[in-house]
N, C-alpha and C. Protein backbone atom coordinates (compact mmCIF):
# COMPACT_ATOMS: atom_id res chain seq x y z
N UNK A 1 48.23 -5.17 37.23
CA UNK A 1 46.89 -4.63 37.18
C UNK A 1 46.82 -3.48 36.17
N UNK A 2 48.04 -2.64 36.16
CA UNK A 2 47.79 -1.31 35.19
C UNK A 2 48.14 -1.95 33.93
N UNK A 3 48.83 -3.04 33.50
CA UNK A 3 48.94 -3.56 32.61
C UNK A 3 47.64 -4.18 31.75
N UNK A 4 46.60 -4.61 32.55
CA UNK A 4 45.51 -5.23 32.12
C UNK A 4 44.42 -4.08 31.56
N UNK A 5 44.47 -2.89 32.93
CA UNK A 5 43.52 -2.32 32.50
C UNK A 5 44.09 -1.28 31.28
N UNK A 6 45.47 -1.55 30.74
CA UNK A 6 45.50 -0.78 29.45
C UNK A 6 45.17 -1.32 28.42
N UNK A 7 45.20 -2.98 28.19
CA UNK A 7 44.91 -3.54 27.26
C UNK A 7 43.31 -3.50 27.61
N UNK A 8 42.68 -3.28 28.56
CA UNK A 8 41.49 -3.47 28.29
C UNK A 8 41.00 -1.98 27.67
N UNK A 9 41.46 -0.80 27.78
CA UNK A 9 41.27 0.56 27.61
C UNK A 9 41.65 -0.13 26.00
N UNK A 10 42.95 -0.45 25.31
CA UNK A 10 42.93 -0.54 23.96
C UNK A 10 42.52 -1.30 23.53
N UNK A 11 41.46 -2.48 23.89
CA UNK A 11 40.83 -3.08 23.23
C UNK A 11 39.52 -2.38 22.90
N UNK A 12 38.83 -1.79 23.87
CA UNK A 12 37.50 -0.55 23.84
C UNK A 12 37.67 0.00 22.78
N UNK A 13 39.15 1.00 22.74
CA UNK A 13 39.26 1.65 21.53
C UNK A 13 38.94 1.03 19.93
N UNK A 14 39.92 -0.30 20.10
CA UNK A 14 39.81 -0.87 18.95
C UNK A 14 38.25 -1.36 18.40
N UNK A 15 37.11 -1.51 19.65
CA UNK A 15 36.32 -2.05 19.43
C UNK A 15 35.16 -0.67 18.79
N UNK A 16 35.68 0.46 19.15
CA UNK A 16 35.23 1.65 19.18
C UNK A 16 34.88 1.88 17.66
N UNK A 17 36.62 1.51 17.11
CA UNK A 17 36.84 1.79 16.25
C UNK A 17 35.88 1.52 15.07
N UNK A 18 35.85 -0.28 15.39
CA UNK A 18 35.66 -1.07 14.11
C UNK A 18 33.79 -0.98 14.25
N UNK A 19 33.67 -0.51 15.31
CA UNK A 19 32.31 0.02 15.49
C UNK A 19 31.55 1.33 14.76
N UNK A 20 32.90 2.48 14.74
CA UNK A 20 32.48 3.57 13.92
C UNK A 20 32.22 3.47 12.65
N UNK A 21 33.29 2.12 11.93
CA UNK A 21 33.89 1.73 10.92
C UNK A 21 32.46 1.04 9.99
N UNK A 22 32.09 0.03 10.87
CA UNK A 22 30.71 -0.59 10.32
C UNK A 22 29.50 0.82 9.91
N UNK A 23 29.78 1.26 11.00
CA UNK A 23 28.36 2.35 10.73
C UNK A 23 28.52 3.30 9.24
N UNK A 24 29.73 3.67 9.43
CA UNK A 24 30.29 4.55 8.25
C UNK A 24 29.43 3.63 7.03
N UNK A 25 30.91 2.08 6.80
CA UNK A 25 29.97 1.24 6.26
C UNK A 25 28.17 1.07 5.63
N UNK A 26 27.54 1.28 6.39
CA UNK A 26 26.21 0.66 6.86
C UNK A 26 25.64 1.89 5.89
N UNK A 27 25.89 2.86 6.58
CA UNK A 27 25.47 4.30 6.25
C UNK A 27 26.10 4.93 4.87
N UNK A 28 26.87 4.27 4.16
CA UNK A 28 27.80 4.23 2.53
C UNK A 28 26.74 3.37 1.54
N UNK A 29 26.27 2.64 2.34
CA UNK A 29 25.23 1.85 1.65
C UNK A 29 24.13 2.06 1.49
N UNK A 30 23.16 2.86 2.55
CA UNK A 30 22.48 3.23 2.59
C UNK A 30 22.39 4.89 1.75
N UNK A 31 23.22 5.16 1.31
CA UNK A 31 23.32 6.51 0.58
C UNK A 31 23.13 7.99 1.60
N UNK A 32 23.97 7.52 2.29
CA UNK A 32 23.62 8.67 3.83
C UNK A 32 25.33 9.37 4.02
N UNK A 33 25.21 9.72 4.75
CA UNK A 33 27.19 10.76 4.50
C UNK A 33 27.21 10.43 6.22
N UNK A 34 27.95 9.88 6.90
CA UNK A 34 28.00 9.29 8.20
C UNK A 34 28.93 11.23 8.99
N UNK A 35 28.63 11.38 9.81
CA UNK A 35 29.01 12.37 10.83
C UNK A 35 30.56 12.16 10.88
N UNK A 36 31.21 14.10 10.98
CA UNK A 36 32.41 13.37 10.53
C UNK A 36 32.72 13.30 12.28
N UNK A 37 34.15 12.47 12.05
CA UNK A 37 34.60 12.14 13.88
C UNK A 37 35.46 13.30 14.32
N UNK A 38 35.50 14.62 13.67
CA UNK A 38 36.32 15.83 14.19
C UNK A 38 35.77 16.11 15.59
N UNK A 39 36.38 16.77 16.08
CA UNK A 39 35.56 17.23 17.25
C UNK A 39 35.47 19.21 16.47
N UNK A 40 34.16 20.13 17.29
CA UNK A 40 34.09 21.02 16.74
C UNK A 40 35.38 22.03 17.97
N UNK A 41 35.74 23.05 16.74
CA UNK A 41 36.72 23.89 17.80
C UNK A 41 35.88 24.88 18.56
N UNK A 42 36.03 25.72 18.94
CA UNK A 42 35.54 26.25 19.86
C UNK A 42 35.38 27.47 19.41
N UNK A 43 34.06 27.83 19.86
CA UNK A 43 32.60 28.80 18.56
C UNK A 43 32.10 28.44 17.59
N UNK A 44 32.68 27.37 17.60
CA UNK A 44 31.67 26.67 16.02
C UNK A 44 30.95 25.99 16.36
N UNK A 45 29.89 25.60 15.85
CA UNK A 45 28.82 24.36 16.11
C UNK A 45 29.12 22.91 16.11
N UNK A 46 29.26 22.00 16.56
CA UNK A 46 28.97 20.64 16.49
C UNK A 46 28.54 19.94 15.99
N UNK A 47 28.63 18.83 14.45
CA UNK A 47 27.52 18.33 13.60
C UNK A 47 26.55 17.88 14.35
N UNK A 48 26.52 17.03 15.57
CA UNK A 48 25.87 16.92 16.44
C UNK A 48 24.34 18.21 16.98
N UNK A 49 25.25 19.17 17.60
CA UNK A 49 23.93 20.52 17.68
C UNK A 49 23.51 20.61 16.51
N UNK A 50 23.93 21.13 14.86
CA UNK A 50 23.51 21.17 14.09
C UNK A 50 22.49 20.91 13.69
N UNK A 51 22.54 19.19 13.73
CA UNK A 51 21.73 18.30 13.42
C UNK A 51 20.86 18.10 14.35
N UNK A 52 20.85 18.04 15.74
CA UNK A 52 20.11 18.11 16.78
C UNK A 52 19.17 19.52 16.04
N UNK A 53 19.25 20.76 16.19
CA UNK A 53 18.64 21.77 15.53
C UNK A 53 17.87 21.59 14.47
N UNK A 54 18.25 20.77 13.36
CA UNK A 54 17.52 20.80 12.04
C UNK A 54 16.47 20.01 12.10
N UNK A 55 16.87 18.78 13.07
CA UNK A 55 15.52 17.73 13.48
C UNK A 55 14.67 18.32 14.46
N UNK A 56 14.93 19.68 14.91
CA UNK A 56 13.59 20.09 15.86
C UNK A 56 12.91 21.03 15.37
N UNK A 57 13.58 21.63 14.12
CA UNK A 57 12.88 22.42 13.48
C UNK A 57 11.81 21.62 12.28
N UNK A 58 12.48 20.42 12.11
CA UNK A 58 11.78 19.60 11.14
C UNK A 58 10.21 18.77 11.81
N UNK A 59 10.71 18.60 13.16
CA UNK A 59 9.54 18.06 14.11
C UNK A 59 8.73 18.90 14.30
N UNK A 60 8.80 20.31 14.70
CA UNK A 60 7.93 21.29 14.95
C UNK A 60 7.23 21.79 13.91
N UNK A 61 7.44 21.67 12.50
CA UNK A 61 6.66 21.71 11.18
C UNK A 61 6.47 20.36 10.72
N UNK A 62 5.86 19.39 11.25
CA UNK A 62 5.46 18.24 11.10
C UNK A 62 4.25 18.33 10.85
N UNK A 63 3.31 17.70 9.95
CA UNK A 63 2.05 17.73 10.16
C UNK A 63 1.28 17.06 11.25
N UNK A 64 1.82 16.48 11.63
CA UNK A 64 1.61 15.74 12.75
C UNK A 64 1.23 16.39 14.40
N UNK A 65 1.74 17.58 14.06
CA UNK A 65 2.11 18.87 15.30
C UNK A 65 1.14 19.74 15.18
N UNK A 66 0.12 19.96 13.48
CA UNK A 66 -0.77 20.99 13.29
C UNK A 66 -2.01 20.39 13.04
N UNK A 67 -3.12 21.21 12.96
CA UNK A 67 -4.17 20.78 12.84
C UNK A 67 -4.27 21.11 11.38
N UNK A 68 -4.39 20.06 10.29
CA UNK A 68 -4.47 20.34 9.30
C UNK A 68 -5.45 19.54 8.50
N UNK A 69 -5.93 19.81 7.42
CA UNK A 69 -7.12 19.21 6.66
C UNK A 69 -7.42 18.08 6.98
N UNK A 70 -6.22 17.11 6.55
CA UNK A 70 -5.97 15.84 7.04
C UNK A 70 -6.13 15.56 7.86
N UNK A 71 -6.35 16.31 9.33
CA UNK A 71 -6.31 15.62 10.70
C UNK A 71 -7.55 16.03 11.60
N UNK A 72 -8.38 17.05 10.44
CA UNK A 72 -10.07 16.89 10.89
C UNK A 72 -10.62 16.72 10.21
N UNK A 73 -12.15 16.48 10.69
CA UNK A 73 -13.25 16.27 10.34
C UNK A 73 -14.09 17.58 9.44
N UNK A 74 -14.46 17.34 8.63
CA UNK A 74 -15.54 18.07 7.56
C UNK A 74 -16.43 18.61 8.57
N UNK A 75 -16.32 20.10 8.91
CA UNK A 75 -17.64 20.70 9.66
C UNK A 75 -19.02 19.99 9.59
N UNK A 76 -19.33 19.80 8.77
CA UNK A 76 -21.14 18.93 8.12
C UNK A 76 -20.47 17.53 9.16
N UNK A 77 -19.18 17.13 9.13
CA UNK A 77 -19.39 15.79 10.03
C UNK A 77 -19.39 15.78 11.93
N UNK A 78 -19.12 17.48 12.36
CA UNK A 78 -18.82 17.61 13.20
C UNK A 78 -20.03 18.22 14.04
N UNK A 79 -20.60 18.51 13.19
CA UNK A 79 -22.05 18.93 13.03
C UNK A 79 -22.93 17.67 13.78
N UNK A 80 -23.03 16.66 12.84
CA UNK A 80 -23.73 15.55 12.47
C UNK A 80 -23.80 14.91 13.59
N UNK A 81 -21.95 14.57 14.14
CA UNK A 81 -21.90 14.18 15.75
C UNK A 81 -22.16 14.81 16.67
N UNK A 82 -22.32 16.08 16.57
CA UNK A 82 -22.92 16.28 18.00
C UNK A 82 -24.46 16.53 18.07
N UNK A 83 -25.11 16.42 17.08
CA UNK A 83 -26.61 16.27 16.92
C UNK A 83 -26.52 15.00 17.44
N UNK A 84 -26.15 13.78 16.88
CA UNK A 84 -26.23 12.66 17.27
C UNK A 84 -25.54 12.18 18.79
N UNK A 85 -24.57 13.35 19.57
CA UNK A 85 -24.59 12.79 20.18
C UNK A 85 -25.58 13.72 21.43
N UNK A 86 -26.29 14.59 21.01
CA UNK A 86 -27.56 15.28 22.16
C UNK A 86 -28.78 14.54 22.09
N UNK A 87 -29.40 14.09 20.62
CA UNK A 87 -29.96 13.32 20.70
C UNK A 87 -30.49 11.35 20.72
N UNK A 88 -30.97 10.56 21.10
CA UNK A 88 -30.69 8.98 21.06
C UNK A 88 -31.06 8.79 19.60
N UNK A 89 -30.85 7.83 19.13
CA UNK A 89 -30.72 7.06 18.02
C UNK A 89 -31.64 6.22 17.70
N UNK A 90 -32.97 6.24 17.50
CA UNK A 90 -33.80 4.86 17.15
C UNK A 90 -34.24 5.52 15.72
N UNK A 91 -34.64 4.08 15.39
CA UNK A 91 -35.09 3.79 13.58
C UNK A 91 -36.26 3.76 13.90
N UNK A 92 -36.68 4.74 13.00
CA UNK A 92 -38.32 4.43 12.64
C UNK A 92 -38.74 4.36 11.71
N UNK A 93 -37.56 3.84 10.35
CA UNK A 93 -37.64 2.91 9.37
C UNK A 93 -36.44 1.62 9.37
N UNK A 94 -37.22 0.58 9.02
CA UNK A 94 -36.08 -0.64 8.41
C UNK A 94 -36.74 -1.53 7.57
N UNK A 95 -36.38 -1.89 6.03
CA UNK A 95 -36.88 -2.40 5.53
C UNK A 95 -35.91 -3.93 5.44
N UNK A 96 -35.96 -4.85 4.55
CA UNK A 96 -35.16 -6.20 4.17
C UNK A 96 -33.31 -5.90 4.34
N UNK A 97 -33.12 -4.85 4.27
CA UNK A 97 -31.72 -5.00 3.93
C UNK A 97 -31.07 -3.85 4.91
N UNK A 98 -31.71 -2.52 4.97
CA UNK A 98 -31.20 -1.17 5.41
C UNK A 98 -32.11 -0.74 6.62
N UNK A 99 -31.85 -0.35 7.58
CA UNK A 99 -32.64 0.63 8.50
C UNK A 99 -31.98 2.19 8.36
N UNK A 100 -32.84 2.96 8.79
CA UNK A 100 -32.70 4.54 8.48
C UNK A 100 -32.77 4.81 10.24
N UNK A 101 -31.79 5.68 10.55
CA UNK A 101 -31.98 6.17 12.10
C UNK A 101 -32.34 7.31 12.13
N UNK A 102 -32.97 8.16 13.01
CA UNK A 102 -33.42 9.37 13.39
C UNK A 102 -32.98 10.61 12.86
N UNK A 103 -31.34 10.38 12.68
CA UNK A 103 -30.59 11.08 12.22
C UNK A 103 -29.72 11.53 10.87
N UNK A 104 -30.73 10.45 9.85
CA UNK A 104 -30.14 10.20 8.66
C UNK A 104 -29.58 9.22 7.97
N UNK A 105 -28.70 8.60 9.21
CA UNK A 105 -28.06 7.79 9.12
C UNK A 105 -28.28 5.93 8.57
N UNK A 106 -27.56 5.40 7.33
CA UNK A 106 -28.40 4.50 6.87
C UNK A 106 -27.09 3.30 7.53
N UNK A 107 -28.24 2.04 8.05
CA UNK A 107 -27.40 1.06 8.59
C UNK A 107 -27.62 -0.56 7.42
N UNK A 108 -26.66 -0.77 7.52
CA UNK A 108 -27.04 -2.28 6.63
C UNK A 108 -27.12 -3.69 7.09
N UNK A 109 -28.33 -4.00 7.55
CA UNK A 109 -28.75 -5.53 8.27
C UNK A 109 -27.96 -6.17 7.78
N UNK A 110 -27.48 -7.16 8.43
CA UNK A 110 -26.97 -8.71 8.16
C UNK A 110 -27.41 -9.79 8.82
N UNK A 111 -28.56 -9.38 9.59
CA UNK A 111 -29.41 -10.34 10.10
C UNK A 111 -30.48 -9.57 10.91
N UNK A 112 -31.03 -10.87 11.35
CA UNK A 112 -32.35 -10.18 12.44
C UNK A 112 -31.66 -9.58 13.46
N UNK A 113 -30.38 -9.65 13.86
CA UNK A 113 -30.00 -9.18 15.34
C UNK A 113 -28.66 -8.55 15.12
N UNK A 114 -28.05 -8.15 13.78
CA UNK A 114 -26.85 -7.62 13.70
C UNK A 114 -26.98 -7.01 12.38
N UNK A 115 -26.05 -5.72 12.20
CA UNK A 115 -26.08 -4.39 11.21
C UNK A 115 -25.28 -3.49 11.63
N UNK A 116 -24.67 -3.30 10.47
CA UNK A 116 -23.23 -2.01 10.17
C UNK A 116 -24.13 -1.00 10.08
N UNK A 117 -23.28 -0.21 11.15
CA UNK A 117 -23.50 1.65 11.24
C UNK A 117 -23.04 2.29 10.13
N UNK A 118 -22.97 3.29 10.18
CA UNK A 118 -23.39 4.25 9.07
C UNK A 118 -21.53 4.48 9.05
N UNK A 119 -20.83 4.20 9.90
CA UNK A 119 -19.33 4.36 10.51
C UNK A 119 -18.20 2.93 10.00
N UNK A 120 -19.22 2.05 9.83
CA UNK A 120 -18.64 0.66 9.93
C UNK A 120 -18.50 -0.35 11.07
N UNK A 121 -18.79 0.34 12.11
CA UNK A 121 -18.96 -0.31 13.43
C UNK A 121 -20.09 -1.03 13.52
N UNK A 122 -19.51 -2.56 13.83
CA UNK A 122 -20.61 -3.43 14.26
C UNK A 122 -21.69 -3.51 15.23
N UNK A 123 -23.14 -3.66 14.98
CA UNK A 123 -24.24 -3.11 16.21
C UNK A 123 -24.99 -4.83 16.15
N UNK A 124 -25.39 -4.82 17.12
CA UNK A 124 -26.31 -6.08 17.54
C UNK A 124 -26.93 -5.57 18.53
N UNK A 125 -28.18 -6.48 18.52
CA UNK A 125 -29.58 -6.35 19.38
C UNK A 125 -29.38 -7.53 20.53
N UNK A 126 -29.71 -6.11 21.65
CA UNK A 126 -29.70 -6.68 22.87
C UNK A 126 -31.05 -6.45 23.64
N UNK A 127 -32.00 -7.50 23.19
CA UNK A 127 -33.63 -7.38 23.73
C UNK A 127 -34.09 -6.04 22.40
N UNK A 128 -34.49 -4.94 23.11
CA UNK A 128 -35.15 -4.12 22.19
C UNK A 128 -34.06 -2.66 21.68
N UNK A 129 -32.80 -2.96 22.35
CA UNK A 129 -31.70 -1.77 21.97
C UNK A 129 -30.62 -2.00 20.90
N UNK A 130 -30.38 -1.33 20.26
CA UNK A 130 -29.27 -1.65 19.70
C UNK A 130 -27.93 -1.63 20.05
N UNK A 131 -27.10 -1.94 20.26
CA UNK A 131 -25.70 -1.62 20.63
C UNK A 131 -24.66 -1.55 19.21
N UNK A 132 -24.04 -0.39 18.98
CA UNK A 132 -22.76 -0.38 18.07
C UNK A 132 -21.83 0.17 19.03
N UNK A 133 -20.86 -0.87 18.84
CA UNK A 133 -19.37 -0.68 19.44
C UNK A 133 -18.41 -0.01 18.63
């Protein structure tokens, strides 16, 4: 039995191995410098923490994390929605092609019963309302 479970302990290893081996590989190709397999001595950092560290400092200055130009709306559009959304929405112009809503907003018919919002969202007539989804 202790015989088996050593060859099974050195086969793990070996499999360990040729496992680190590919990645190294993988990561030589990819133009990347693979982590070295030292272990760190003791008071020094770990490439591991290191790198753990540099990716949370890199996540936390993400734009993704701030509110930045890119990730709002133009005051005049923020404006616009909440006028539109205190007051309802009916046209009290539509000619052959375009209706005009209450709010400025120009929509473009594509039929008697369907027309793109001012957003791109599709609206159709249900009896005398409009619906855009």
């Amino acid at each position: 039995m202790r015989e088996r479970q050593e060859a099974y302990d050195a086969e793990m290893r070996k499999q360990q191995r040729n496992a680190a081996e590919q990645e190294r590989e993988w990561n030589a190709r990819q133009g990347q410098v693979a982590p070295p397999a030292m272990a760190a001595q003791p008071g020094e950092d770990s490439w591991q923490a290191r790198k753990e560290r540099e990716n949370a400092a890199t996540s936390a200055s993400s734009i993704t994390n701030k509110q930045s130009r890119r990730n709002t709306k133009p005051e005049t559009e923020e404006k616009d929605d909440a006028r539109r959304r205190a007051a309802p929405t009916t046209f009290p112009h539509c000619d052959k092609a375009f209706c005009y809503d209450n709010h400025g907003g120009v929509y473009h018919k594509a039929g008697p019963d369907f027309m793109t919002s001012p957003t791109g969202r599709p609206c159709h007539r249900a009896g005398t309302v409009w619906n855009c989804n």
